[in-house]
Protein backbone atom coordinates (compact mmCIF):
# COMPACT_ATOMS: atom_id res chain seq x y z
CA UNK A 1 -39.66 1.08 0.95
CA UNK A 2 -40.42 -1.98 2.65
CA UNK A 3 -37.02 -1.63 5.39
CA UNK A 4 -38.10 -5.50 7.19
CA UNK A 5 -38.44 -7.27 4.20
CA UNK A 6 -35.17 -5.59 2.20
CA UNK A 7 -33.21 -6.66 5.64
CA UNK A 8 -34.72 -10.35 5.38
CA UNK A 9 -33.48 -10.39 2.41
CA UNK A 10 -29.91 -9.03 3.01
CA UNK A 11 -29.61 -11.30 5.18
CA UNK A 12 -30.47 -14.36 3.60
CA UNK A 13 -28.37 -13.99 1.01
CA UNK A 14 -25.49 -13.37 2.95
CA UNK A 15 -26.09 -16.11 5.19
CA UNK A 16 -25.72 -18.56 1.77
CA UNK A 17 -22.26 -16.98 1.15
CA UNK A 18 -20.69 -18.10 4.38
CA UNK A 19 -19.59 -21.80 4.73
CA UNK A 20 -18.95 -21.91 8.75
CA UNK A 21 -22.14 -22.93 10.54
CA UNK A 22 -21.69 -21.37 13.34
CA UNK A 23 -20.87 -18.12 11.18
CA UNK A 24 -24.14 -18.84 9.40
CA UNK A 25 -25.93 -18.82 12.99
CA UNK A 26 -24.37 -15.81 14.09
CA UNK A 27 -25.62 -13.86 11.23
CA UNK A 28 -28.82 -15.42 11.38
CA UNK A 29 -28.73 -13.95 14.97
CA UNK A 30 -27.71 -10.76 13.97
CA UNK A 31 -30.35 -10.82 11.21
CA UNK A 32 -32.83 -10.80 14.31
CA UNK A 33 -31.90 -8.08 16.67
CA UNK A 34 -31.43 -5.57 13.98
CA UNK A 35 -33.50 -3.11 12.13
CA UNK A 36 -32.89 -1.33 9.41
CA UNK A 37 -34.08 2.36 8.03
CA UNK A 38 -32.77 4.80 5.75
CA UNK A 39 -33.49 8.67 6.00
CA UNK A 40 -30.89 11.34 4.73
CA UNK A 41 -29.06 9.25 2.56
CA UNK A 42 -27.70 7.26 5.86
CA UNK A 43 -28.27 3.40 6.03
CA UNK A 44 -28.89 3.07 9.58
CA UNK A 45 -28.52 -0.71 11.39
CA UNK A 46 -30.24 -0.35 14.90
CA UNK A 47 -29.40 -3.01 18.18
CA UNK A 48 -31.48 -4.24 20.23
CA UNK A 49 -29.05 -5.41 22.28
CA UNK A 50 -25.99 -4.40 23.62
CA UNK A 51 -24.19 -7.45 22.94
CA UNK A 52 -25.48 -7.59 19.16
CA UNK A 53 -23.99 -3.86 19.08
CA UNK A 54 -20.03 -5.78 19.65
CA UNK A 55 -20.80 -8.24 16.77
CA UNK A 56 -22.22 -6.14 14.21
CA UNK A 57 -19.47 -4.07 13.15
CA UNK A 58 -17.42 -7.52 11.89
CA UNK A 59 -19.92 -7.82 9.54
CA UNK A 60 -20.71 -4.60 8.90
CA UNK A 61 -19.37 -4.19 4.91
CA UNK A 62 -21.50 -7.36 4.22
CA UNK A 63 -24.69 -6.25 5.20
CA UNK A 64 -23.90 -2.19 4.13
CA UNK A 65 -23.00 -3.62 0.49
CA UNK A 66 -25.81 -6.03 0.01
CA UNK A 67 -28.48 -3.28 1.39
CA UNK A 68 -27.00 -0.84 -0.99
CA UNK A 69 -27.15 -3.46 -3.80
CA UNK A 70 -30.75 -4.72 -2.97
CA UNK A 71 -31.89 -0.61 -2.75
CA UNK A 72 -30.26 0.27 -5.76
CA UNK A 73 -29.12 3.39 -3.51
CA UNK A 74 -25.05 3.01 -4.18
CA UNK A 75 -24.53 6.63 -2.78
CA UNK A 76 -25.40 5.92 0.97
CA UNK A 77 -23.83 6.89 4.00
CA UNK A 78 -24.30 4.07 7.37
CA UNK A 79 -24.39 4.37 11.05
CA UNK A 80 -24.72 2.19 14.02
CA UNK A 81 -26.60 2.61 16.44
CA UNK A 82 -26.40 0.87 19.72
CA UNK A 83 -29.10 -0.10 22.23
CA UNK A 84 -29.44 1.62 25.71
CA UNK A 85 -30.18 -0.89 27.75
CA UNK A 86 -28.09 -4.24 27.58
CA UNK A 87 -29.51 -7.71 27.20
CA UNK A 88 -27.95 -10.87 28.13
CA UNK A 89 -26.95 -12.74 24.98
CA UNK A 90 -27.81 -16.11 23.44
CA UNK A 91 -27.10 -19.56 24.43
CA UNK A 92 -25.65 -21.35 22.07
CA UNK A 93 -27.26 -24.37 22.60
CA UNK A 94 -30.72 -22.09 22.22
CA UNK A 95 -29.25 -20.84 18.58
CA UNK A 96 -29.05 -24.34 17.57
CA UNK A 97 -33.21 -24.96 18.89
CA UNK A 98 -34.33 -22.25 17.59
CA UNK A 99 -32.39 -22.18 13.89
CA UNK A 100 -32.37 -25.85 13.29
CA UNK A 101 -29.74 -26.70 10.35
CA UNK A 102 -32.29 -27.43 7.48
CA UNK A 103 -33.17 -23.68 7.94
CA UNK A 104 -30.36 -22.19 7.00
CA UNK A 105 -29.87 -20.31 4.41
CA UNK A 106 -33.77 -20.43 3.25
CA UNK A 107 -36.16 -17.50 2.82
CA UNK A 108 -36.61 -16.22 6.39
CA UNK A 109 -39.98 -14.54 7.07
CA UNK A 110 -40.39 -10.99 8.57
CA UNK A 111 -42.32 -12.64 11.32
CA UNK A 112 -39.45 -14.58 12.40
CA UNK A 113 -36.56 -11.80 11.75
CA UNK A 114 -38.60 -9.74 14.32
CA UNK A 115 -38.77 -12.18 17.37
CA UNK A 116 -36.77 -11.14 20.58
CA UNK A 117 -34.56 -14.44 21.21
CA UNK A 118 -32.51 -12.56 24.02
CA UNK A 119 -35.13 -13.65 26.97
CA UNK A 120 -32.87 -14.49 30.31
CA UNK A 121 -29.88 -15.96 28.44
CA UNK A 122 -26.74 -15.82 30.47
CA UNK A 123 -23.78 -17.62 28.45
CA UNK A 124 -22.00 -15.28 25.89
CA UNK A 125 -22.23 -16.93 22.37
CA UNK A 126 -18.49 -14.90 21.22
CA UNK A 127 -17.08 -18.35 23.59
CA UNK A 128 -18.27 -20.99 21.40
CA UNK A 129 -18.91 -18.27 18.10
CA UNK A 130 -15.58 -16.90 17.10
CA UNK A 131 -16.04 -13.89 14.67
CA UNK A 132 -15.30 -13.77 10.96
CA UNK A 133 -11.39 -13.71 10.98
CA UNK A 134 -11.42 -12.19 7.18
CA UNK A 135 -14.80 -10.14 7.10
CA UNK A 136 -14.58 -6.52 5.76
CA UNK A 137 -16.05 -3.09 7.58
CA UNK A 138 -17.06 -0.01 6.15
CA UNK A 139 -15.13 3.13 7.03
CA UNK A 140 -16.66 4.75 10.22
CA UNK A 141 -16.31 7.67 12.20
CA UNK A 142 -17.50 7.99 15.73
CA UNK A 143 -19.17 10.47 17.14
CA UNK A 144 -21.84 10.31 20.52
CA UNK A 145 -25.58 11.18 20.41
CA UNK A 146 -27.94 11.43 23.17
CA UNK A 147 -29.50 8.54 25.88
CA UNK A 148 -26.41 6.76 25.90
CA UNK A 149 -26.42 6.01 22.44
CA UNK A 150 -23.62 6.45 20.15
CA UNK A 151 -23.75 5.78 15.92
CA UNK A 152 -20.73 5.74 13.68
CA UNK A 153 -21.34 7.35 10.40
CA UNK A 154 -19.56 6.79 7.24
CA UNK A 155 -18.55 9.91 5.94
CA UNK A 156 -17.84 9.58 2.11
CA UNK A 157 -15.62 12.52 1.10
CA UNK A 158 -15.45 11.16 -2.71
CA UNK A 159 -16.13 14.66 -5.17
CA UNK A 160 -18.49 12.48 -7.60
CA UNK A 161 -17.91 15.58 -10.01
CA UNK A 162 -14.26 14.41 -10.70
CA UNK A 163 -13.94 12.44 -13.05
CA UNK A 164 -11.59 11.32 -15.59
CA UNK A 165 -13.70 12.57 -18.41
CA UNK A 166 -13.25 16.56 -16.83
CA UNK A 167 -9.41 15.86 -15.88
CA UNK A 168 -7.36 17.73 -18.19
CA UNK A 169 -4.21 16.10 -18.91
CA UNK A 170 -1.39 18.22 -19.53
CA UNK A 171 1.85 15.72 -22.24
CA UNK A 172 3.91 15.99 -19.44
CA UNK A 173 1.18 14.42 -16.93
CA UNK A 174 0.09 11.83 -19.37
CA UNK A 175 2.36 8.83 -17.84
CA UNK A 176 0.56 9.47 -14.51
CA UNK A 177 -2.91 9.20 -16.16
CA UNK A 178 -2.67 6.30 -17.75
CA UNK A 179 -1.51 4.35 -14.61
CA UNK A 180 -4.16 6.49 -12.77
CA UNK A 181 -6.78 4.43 -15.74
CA UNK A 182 -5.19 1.11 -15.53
CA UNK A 183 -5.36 1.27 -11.56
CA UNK A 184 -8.85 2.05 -11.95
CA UNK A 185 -9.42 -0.87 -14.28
CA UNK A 186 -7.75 -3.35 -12.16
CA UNK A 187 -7.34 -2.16 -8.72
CA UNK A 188 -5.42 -4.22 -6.45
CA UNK A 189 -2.84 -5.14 -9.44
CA UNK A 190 0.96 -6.32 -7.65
CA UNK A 191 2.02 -3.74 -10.67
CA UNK A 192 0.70 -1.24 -9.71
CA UNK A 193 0.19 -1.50 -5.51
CA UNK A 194 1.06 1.29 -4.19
CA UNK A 195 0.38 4.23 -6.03
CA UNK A 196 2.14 7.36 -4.90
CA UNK A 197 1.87 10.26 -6.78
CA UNK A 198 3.38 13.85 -5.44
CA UNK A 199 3.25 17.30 -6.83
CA UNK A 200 2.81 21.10 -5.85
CA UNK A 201 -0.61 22.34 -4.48
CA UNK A 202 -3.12 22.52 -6.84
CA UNK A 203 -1.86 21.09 -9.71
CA UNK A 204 -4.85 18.28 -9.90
CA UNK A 205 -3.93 15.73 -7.34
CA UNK A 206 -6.90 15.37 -5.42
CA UNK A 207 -8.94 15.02 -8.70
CA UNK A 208 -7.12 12.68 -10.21
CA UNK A 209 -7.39 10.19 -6.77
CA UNK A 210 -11.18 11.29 -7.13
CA UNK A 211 -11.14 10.45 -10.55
CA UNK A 212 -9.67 7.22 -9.82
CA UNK A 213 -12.38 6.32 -6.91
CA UNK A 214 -15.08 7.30 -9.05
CA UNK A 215 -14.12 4.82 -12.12
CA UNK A 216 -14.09 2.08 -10.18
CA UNK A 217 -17.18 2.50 -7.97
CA UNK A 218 -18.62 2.84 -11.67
CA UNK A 219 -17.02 -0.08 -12.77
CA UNK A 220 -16.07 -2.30 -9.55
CA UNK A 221 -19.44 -1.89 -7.78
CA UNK A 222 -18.62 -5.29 -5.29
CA UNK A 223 -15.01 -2.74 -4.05
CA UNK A 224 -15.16 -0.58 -1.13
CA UNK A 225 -13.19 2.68 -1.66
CA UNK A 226 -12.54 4.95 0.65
CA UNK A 227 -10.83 8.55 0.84
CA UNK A 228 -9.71 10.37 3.33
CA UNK A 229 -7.03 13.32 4.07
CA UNK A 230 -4.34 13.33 6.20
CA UNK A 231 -5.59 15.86 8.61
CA UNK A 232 -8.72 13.91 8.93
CA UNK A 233 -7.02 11.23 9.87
CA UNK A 234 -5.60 12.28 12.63
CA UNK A 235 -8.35 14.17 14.14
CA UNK A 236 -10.19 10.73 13.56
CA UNK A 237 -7.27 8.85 14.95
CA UNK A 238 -7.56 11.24 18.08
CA UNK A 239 -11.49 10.90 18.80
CA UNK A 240 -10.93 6.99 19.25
CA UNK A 241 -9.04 7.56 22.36
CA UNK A 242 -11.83 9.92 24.18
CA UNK A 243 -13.55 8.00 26.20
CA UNK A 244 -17.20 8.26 26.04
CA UNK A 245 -20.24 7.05 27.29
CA UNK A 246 -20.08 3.35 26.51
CA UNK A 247 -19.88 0.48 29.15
CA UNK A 248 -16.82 0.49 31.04
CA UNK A 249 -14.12 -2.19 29.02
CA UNK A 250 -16.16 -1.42 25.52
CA UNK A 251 -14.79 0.94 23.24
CA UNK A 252 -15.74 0.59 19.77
CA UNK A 253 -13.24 3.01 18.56
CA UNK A 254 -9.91 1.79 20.32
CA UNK A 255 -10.78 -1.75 18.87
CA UNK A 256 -11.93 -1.17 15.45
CA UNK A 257 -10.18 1.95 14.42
CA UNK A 258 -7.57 0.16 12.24
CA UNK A 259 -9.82 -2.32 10.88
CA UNK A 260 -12.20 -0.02 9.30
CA UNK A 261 -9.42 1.21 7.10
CA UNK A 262 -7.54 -2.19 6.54
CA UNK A 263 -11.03 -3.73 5.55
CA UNK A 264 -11.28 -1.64 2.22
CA UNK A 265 -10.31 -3.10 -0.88
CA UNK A 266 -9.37 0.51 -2.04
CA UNK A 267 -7.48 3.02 0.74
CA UNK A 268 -6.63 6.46 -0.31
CA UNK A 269 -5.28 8.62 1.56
CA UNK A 270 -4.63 12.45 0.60
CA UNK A 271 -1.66 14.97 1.87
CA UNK A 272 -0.02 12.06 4.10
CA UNK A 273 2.97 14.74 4.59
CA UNK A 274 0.50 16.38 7.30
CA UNK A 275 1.24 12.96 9.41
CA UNK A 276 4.64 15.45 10.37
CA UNK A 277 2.23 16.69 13.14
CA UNK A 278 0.96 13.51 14.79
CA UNK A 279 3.57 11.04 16.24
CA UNK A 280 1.48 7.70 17.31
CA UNK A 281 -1.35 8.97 14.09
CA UNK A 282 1.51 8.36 11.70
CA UNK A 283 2.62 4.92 13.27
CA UNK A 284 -1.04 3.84 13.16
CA UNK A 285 -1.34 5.22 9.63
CA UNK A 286 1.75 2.90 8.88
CA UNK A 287 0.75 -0.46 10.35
CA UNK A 288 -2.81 0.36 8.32
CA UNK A 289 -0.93 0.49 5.58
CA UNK A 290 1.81 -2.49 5.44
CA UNK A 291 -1.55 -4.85 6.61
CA UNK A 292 -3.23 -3.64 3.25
CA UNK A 293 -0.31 -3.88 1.38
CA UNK A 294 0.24 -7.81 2.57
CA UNK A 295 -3.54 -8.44 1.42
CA UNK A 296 -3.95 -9.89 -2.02
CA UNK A 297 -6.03 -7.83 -4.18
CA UNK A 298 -5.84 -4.61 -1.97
CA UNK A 299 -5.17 -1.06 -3.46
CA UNK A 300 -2.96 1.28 -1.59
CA UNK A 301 -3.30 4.87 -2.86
CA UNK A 302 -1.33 7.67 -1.52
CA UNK A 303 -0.35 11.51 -2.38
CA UNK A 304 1.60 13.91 -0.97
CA UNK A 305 3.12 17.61 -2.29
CA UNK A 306 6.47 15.75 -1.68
CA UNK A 307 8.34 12.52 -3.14
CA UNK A 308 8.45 9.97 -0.37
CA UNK A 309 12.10 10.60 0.78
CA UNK A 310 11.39 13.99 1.30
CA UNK A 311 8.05 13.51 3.65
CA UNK A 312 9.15 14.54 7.37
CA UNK A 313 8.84 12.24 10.44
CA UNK A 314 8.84 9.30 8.31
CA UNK A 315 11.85 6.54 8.83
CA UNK A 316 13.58 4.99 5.99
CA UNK A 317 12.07 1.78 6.08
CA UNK A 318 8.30 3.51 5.89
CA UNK A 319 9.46 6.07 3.20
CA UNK A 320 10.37 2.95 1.06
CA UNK A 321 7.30 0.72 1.47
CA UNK A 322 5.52 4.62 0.03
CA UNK A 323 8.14 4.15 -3.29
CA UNK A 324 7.83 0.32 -3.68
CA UNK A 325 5.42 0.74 -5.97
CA UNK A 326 4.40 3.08 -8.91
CA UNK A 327 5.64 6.37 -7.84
CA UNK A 328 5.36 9.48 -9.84
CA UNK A 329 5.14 13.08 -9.54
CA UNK A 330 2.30 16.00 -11.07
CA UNK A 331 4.17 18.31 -13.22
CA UNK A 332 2.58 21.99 -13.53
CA UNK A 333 0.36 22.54 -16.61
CA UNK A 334 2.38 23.93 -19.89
CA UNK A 335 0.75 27.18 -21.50
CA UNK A 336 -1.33 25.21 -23.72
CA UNK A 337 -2.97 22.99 -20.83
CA UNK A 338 -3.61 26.23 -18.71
CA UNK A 339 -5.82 27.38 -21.54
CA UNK A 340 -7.22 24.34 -22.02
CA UNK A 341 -8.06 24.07 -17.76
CA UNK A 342 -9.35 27.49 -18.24
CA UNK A 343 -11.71 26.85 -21.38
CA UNK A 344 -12.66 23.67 -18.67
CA UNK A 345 -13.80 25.72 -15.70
CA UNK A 346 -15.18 28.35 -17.72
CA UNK A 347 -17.71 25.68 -18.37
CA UNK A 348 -17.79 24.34 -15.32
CA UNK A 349 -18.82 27.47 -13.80
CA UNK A 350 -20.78 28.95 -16.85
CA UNK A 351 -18.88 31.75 -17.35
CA UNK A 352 -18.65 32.91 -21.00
CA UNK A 353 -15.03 35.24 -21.54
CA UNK A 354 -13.61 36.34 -25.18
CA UNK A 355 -10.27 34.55 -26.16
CA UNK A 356 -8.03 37.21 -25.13
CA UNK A 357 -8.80 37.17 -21.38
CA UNK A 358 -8.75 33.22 -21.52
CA UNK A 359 -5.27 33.52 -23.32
CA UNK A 360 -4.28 36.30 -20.27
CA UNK A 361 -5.25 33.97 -17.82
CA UNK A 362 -3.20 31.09 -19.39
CA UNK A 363 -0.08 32.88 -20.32
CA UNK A 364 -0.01 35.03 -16.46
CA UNK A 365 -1.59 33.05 -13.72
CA UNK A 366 0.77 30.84 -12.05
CA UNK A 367 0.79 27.19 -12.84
CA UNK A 368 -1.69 26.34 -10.76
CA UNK A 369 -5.62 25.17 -11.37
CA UNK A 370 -6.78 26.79 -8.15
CA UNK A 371 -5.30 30.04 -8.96
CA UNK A 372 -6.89 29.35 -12.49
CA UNK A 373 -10.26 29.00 -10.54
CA UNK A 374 -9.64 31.67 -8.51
CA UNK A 375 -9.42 34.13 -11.46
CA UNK A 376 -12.36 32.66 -13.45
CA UNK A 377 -14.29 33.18 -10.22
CA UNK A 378 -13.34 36.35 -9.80
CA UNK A 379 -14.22 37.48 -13.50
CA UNK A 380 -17.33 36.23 -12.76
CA UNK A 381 -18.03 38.56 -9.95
CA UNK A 382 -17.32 40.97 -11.84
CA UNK A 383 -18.46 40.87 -15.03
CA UNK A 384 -21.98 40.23 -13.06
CA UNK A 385 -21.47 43.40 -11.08
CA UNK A 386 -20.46 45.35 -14.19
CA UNK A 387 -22.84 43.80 -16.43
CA UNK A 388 -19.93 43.18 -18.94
CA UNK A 389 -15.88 42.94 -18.88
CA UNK A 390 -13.20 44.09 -20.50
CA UNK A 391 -10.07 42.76 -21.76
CA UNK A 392 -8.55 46.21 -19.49
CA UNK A 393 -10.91 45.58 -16.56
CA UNK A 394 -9.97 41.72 -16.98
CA UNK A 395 -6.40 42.21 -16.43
CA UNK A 396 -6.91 45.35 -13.54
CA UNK A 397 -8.77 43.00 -11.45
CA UNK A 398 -6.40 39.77 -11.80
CA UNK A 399 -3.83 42.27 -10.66
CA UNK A 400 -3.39 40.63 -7.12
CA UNK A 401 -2.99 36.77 -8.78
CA UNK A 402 -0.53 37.77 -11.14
CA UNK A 403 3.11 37.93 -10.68
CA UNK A 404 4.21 40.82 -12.05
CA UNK A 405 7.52 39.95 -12.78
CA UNK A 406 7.08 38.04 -15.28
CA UNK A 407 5.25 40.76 -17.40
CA UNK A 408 9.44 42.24 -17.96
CA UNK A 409 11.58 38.93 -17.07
CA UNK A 410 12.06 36.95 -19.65
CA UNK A 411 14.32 33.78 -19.61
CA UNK A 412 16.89 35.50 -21.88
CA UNK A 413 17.32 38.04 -18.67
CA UNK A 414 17.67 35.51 -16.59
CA UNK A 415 20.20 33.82 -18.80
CA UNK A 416 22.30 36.61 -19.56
CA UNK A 417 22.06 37.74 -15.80
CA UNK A 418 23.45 34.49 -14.00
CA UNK A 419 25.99 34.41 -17.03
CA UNK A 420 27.33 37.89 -16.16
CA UNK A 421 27.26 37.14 -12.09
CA UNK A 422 28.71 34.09 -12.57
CA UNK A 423 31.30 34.42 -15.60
CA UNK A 424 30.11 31.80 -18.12
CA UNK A 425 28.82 32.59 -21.53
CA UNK A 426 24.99 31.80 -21.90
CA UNK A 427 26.21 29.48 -24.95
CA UNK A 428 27.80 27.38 -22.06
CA UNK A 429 24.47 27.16 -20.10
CA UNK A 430 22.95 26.14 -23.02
CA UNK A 431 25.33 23.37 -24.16
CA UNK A 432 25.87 19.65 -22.79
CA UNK A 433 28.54 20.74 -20.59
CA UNK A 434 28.84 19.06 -17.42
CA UNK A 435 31.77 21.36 -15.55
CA UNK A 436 30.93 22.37 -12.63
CA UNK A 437 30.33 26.38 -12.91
CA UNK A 438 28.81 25.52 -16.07
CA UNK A 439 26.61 23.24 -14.15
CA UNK A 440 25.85 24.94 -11.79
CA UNK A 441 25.47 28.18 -13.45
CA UNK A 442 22.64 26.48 -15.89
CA UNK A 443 21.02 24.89 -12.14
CA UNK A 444 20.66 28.27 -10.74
CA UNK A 445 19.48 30.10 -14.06
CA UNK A 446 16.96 27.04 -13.95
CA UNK A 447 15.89 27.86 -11.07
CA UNK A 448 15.28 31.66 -11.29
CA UNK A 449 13.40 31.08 -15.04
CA UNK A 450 10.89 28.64 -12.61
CA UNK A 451 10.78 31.29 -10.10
CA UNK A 452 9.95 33.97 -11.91
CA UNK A 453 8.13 33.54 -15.18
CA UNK A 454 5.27 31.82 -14.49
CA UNK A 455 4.05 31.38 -17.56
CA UNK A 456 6.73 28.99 -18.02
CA UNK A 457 5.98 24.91 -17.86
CA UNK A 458 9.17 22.87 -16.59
CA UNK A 459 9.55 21.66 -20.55
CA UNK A 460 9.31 25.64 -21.68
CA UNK A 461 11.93 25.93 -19.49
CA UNK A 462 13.86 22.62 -20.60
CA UNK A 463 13.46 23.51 -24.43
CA UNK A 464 15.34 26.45 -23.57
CA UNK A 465 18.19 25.07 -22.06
CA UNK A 466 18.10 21.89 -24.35
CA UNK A 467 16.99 19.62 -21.81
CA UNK A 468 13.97 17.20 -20.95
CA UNK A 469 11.79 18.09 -17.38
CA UNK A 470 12.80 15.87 -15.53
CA UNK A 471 16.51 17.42 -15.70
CA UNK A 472 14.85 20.91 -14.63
CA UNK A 473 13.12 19.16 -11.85
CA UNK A 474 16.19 18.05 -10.62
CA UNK A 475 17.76 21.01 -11.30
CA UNK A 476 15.52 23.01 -9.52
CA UNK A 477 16.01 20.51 -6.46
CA UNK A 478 19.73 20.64 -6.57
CA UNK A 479 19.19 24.52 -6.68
CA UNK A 480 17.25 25.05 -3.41
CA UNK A 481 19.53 22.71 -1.51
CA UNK A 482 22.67 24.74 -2.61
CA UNK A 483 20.41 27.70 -0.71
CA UNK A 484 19.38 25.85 2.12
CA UNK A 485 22.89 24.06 3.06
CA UNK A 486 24.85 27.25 1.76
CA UNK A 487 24.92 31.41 3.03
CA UNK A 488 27.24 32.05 -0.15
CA UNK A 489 24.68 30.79 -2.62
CA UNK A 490 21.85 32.07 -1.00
CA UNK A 491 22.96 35.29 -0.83
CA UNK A 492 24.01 34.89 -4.74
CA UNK A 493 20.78 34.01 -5.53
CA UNK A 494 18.66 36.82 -3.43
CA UNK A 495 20.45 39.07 -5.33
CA UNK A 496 19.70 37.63 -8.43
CA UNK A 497 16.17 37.68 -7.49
CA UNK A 498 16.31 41.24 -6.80
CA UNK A 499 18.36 42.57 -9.51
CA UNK A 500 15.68 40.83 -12.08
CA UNK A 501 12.64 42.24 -10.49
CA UNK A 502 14.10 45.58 -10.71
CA UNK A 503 14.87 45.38 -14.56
């Protein structure tokens, strides 16, 4: 690949999209103190100069995308990296000699990208050259390398294996997926800006955020997207205040941290309840997001295993910009979806079992796709080792996944149980009754059948009880804040626990 003349080009054609001729200049200067090269699946711009080093990371996104789109290499990783010895920058005045106005914007020739225009200039073109107020930049991370040198490499954390196509959507979950499509067909939609979705661990979040990065990098090739968890936040957020070896007043990081996020048309950002630990991450992480959320055409994605008045550290006001969009929460798979997950990454990880272990798997392992994976996984091991498997040797060596208690608790027990301890008649629990030890009765019994039967989906559980999910969601929340903010119940329900396990 011929690096000079793809850069020429990127270059040129940028240069026509600005309208500012100074802007147009500055580029054109850029254009001429950087090289290009690719190696690793890393787009790497390299300075000449010091000073071009400051300017380049404005106008970073413009030159990354139009590289990318000029390569035909969409899957590319970039880094800066700086020169080592600094050079005095332009004159302005010497810009204007050298790039006369009739020759901007034309087909520039290798020749003259390559010539060194930095010879004993003194006065700093950023005084007469502001930069690009609304340019974009890619997201970075910063890290130092030897001589003096330091690069900031894109890390793209995007699973390209998620897609919507492999995301199996359970009926209760089907809400959430079609505004997780629509999103990805129109991204940046006031209807849809910010999406927060929340849910239990491993119940498909992450995939359905990768799903939604995926479909529009597929479909929105001009967008930058970018992902990135909570945890990696921070520890990003932290590395931009160790100072380095760069020239004393010039740190790349402190400057541009929140720009590199606020300059992508798509932001998503995983597990934002870890921001508990990180005091000045999460009030970065908030100003990052309330600039993208005041930029037309700007998608805020966020998830979390919590709803966004439940997320710790986090003041009203923030907690409400979270919900001021579309805000919805994963429900664990029903029996019928686990089977159908299973049947899923069965294929995905070319294992071949009989009906009866996939129907084990669905009916025991909690309601949870990892622990799903973890099983298939482990049948795998060891029908390999054994050179076969059993529906016996199946279910001996899922022993340690499954919860037990739910092989001899059924929700009847449970019913009858909480009736006895708490004198109501199941009948009660079961009818429309809003009295209070009715209520509450039906709350904790709720609870319990959630607790302890697995195998039971939130709507199992509401068919049982003659009500929808979402009224055995909240349920179940009223339920554990009874225990939390009250001995008496707690102790009530331990018991409970206790007595069931033993029948």
């Amino acid at each position: 690949m011929d690096f000079i003349t793809l850069w020429d080009q990127a270059v040129q054609n940028i240069v026509k999209t600005f309208d500012d001729d100074k802007e147009k200049k500055l580029l054109l200067l850029i254009g001429s103190q950087v090289s290009i090269f690719i190696q690793d699946s890393i787009l790497t711009f390299q300075c000449k100069s010091q000073y071009v080093s400051t300017l380049i990371p404005e106008y970073l996104s413009f030159f990354f995308r139009e590289v990318k789109r000029l390569s035909g290499m969409q899957n590319l990783g970039v880094s800066i990296q700086t020169a080592e010895t600094p050079i005095s920058p332009l004159q302005p005045s010497y810009v204007q000699q050298q790039v006369p106005q009739q020759n901007i914007g034309q087909q520039l020739q290798p020749s003259y990208m390559q010539q060194n225009m930095y010879q004993n200039m003194q006065e700093p073109l950023a005084q007469n050259y502001p930069v690009a107020q609304n340019s974009q930049n890619t997201l970075i991370q910063a890290q130092n390398v030897n001589q003096q040198k330091s690069s900031y490499v894109f890390e793209d954390r995007i699973m390209r294996d998620k897609t919507f196509d492999n995301y199996v959507t359970d009926p209760e979950n089907e809400l959430i997926f079609a505004i997780a499509r629509k999103i990805a067909a129109d991204p940046g939609s006031n209807k849809t800006n910010p999406f927060y979705i929340y849910g239990g661990s491993g119940l498909g979040k992450s995939h359905l955020l990768f799903a939604i990065a995926n479909e529009i990098r597929k479909t929105h090739p001009e967008k930058t997207v970018a992902y990135m968890r909570g945890e990696d936040f921070i520890n990003l957020f932290v590395k931009a205040l160790i100072p380095n070896n760069k020239p004393q007043n010039y740190n790349f990081e402190q400057i541009n941290f929140k720009s590199v996020f606020t300059s992508q048309d798509v932001l998503i950002i995983d597990d934002i309840q870890n921001f508990v630990k990180a005091k000045a991450a999460r009030a970065t992480f908030f100003e990052i997001i309330a600039d993208i959320l005041d930029k037309p055409n700007h998608q805020l994605i966020l998830a979390s295993d919590v709803p966004p008045g439940n997320l710790e550290g986090f003041n009203e006001r923030e907690t409400s910009r979270f919900s001021s969009g579309v805000c919805r929460e994963i429900f664990p798979p029903n029996t019928e979806t686990r089977a159908a997950i299973t049947i899923s990454k069965c294929r995905e990880f070319h294992v071949e079992l009989p009906d009866n272990i996939i129907d084990y798997i669905a009916t025991h392992i909690r309601s949870n796709v990892r622990e799903i994976e973890g099983a298939i996984k482990t049948l795998r091991a060891v029908k390999s080792t054994m050179n076969g498997l059993t529906y016996d040797e199946a279910v001996k060596s899922l022993q340690s996944l499954v919860n037990t208690s739910s092989q001899t608790t059924t929700i009847d027990n449970v019913k009858e149980r909480v009736a006895k301890e708490l004198y109501v008649s199941v009948e009660q629990m079961e009818s429309r009754s809003r009295k209070k030890p009715i209520s509450r009765a039906r709350s904790i019994a709720i609870t319990l059948a959630s607790e302890l039967i697995p195998s039971l989906s939130l709507n199992d559980i509401g068919k049982s009880f003659k009500k929808d999910h979402s009224s055995v969601h909240t349920a179940i929340k009223r339920t554990r804040k009874w225990i939390n903010e009250d001995q008496e119940i707690k102790n009530l329900y331990q018991k409970l626990v206790l007595s069931l396990k033993r029948d």
